[in-house]
N, C-alpha and C. Protein backbone atom coordinates (compact mmCIF):
# COMPACT_ATOMS: atom_id res chain seq x y z
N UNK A 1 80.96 137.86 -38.81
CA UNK A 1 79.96 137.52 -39.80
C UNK A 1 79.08 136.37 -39.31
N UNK A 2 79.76 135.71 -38.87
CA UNK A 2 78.80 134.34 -37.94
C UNK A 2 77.59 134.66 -37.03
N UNK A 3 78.01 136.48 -36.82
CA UNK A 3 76.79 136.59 -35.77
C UNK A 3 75.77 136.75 -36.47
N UNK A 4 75.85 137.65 -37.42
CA UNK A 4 75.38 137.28 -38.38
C UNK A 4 73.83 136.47 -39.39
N UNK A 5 74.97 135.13 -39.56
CA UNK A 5 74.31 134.66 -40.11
C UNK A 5 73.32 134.10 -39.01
N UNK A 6 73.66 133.68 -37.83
CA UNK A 6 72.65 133.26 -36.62
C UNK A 6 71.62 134.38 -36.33
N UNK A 7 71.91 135.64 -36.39
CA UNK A 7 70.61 135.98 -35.97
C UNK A 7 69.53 136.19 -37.26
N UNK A 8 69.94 135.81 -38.31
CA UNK A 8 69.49 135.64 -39.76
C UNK A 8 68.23 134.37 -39.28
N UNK A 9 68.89 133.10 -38.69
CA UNK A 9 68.10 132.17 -39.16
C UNK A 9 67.31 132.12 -37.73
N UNK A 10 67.50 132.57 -36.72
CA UNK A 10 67.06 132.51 -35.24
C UNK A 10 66.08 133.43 -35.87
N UNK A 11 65.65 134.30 -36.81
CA UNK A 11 64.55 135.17 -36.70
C UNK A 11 63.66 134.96 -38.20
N UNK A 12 62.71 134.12 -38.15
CA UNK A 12 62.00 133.72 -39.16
C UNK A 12 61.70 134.30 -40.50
N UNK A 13 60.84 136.12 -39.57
CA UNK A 13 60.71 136.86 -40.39
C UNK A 13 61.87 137.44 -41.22
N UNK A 14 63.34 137.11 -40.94
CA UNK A 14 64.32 137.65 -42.09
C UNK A 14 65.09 136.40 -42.74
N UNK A 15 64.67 135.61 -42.62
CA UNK A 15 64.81 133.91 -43.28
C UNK A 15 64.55 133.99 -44.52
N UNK A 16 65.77 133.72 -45.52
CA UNK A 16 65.53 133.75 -47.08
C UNK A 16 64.57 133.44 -47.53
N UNK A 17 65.06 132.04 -47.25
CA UNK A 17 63.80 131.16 -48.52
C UNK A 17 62.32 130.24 -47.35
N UNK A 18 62.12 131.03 -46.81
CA UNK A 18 61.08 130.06 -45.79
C UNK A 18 60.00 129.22 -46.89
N UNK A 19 59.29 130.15 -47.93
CA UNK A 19 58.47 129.36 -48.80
C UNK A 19 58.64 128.37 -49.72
N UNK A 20 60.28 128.29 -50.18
CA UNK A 20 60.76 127.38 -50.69
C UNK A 20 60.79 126.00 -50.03
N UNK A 21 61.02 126.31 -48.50
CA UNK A 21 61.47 125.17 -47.42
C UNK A 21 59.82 124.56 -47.60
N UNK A 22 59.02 125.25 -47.33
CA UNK A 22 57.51 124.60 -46.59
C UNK A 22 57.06 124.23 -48.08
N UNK A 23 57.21 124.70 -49.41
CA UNK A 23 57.06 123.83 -50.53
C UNK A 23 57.46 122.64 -50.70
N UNK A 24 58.52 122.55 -50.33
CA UNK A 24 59.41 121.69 -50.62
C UNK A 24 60.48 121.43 -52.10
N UNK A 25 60.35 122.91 -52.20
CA UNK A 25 61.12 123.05 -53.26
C UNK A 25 63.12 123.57 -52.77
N UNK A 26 62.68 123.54 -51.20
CA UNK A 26 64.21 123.63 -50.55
C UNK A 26 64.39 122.92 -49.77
N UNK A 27 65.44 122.49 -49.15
CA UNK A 27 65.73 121.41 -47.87
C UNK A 27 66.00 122.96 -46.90
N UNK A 28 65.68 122.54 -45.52
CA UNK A 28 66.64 123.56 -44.43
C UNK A 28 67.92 123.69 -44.73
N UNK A 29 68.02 122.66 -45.08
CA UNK A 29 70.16 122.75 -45.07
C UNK A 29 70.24 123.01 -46.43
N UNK A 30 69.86 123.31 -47.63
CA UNK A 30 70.01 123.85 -48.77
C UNK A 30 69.78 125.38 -48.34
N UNK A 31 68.32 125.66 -48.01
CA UNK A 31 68.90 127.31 -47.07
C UNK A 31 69.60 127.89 -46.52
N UNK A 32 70.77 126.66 -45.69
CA UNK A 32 71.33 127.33 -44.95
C UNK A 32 72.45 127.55 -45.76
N UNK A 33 72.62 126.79 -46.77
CA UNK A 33 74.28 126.76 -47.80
C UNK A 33 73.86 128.16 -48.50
N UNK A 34 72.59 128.51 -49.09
CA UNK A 34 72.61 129.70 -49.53
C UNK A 34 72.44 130.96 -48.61
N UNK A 35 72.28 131.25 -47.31
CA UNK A 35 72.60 132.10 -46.43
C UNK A 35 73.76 132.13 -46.44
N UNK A 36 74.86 130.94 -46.24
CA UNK A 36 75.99 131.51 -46.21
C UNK A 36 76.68 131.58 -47.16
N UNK A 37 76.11 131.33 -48.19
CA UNK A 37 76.97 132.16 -49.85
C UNK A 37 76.89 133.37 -49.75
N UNK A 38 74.98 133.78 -49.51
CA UNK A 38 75.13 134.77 -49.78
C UNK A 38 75.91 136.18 -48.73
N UNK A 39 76.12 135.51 -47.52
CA UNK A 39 76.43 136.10 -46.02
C UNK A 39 78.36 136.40 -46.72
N UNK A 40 78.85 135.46 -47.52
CA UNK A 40 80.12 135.07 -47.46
C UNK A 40 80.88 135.72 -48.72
N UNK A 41 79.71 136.49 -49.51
CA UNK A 41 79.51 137.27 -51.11
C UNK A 41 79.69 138.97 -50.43
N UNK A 42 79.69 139.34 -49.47
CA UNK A 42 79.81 140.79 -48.71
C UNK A 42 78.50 141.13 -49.04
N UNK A 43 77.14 140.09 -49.04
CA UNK A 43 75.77 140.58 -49.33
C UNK A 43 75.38 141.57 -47.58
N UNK A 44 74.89 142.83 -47.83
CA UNK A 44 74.45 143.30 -46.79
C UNK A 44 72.99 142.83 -46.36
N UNK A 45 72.64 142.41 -45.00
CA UNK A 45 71.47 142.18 -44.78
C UNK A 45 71.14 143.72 -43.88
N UNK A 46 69.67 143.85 -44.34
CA UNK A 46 69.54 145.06 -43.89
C UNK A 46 67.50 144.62 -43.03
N UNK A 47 67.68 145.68 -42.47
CA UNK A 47 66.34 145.66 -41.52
C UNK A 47 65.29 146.00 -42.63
N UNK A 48 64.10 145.34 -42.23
CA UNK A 48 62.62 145.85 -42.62
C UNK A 48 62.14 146.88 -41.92
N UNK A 49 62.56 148.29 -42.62
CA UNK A 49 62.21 149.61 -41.88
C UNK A 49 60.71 149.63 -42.13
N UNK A 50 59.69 150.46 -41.57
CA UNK A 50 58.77 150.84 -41.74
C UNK A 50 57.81 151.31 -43.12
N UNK A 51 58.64 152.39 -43.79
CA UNK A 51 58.67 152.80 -45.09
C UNK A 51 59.05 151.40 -46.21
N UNK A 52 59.63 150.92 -46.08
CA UNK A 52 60.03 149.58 -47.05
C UNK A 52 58.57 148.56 -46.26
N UNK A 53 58.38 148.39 -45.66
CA UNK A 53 57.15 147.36 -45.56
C UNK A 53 55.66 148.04 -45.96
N UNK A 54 55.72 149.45 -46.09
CA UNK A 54 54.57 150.39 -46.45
C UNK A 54 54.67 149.92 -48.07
N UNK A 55 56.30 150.44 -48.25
CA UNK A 55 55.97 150.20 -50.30
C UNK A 55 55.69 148.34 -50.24
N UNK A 56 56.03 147.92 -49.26
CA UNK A 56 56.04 146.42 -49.76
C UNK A 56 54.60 145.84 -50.01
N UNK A 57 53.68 146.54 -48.86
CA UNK A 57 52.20 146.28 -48.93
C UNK A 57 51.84 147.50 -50.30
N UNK A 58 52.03 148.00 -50.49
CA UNK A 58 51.81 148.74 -52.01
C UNK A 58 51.84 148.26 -53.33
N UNK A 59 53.03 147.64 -52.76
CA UNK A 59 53.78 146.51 -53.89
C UNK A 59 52.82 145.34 -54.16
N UNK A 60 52.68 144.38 -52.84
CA UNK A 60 52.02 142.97 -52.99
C UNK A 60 49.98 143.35 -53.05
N UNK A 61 49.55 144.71 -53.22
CA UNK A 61 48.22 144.90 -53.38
C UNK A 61 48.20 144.93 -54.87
N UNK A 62 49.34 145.52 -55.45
CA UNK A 62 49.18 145.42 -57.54
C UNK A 62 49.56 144.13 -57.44
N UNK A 63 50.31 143.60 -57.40
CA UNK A 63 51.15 142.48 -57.79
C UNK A 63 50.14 141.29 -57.49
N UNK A 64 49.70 140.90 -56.47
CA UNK A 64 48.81 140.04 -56.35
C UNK A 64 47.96 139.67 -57.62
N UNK A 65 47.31 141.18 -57.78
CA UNK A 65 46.22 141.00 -58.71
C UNK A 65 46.90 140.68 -60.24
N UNK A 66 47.82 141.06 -60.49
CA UNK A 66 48.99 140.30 -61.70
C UNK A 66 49.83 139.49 -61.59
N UNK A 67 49.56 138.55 -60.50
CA UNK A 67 50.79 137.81 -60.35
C UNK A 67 50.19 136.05 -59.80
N UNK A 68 49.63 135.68 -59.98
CA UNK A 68 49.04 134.65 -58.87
C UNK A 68 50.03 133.87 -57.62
N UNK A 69 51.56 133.37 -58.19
CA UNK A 69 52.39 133.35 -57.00
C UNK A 69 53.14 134.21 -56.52
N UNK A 70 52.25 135.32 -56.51
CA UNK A 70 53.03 136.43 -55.66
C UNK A 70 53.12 136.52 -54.59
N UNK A 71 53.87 136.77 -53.80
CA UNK A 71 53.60 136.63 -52.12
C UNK A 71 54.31 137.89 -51.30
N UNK A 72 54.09 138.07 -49.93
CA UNK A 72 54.35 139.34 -49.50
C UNK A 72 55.83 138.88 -49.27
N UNK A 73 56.58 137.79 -49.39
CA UNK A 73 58.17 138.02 -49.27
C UNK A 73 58.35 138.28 -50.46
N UNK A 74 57.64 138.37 -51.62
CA UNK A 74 58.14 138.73 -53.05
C UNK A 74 58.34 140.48 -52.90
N UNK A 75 56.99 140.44 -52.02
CA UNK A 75 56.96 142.47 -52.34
C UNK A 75 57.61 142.98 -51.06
N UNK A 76 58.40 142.18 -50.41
CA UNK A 76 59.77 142.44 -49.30
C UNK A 76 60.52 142.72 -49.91
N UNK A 77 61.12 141.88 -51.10
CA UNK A 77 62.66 141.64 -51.32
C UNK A 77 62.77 142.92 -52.41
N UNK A 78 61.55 143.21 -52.92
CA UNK A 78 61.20 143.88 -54.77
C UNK A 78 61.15 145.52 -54.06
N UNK A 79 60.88 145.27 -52.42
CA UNK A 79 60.37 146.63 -52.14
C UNK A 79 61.68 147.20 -51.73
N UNK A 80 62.41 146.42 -51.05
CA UNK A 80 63.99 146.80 -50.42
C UNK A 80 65.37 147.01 -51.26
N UNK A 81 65.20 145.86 -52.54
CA UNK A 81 65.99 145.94 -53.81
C UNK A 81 65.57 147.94 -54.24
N UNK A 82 64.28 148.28 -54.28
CA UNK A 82 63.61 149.73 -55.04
C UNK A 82 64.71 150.70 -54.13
N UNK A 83 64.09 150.17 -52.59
CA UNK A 83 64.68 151.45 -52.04
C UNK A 83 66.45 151.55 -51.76
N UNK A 84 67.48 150.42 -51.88
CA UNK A 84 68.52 150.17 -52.15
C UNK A 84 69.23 150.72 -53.55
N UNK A 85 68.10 150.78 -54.22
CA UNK A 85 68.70 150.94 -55.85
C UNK A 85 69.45 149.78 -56.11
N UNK A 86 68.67 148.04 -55.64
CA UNK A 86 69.76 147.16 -56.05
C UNK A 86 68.48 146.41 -57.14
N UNK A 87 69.39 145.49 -57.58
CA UNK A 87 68.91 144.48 -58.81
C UNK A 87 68.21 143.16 -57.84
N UNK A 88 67.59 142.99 -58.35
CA UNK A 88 67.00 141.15 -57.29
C UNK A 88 67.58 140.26 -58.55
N UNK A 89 68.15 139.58 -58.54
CA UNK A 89 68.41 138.54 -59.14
C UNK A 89 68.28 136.88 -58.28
N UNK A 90 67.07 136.46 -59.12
CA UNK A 90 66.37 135.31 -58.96
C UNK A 90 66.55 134.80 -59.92
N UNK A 91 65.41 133.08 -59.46
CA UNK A 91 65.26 132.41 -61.09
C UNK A 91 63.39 132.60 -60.88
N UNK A 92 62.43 133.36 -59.60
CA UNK A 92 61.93 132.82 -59.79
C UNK A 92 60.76 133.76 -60.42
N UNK A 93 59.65 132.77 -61.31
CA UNK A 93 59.74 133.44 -62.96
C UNK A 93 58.68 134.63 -62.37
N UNK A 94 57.65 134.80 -61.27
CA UNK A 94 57.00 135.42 -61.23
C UNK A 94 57.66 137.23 -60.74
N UNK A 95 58.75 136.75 -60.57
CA UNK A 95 59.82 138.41 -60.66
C UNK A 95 60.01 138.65 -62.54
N UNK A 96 60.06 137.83 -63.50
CA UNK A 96 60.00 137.94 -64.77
C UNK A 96 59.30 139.52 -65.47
N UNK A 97 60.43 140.51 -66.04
CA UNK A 97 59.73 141.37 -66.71
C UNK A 97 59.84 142.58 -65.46
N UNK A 98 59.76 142.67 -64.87
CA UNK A 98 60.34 143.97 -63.61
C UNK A 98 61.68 144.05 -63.55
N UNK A 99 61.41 145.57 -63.75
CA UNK A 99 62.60 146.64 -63.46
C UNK A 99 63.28 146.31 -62.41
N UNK A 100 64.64 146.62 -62.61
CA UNK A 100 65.87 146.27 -61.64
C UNK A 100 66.05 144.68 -61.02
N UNK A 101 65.50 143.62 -62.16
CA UNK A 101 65.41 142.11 -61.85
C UNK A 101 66.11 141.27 -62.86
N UNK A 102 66.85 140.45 -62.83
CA UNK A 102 67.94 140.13 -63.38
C UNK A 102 67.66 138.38 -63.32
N UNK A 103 67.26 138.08 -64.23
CA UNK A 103 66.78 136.62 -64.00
C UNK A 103 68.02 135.51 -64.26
N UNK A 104 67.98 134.26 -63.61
CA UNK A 104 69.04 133.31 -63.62
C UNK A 104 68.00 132.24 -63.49
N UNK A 105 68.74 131.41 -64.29
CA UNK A 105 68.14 129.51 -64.12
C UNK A 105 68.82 129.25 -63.17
């Protein structure tokens, strides 16, 4: 699992929370405690296939225009949760009100 989580953070583009970090609404090392919760929860990390980055740009062309902090890791995670058949459970509010999203404070 360690390999893992290293090639998780060695590769930017599959880096949880990068926008949280450059806000400053995360520390690096607060990212890294939640990579390995979630690495340590039997969370599967899975590749950005082709088809999932097609719905994702599908995704972040509506969403934008209804969303103002919407961002294309929003219509990553919303596009891969669709094609998984999984739930996104966040706190953060601009996922609020979409199907298969499960909100937490």
């Amino acid at each position: 699992m360690r390999r893992s989580i290293l090639n998780l953070r060695s590769n930017p583009s599959l880096y949880c929370f990068p926008g949280e970090v450059e806000r400053g609404a995360e520390t690096p090392e607060g990212a890294d405690l939640k990579v390995d919760f979630m690495l340590s929860r039997a969370f599967e990390v899975v590749e950005l296939s082709a088809s999932i980055a097609l719905s994702a740009a599908r995704i972040n062309r509506i969403m934008r225009k209804q969303r103002r902090s919407w961002g294309l890791a929003d219509s990553m995670i919303y596009a891969t949760a669709l094609r998984y058949r999984a739930i996104v459970v966040t706190g953060d509010e601009h996922f609020r009100d979409l199907p298969n999203v499960t909100m937490i404070k």
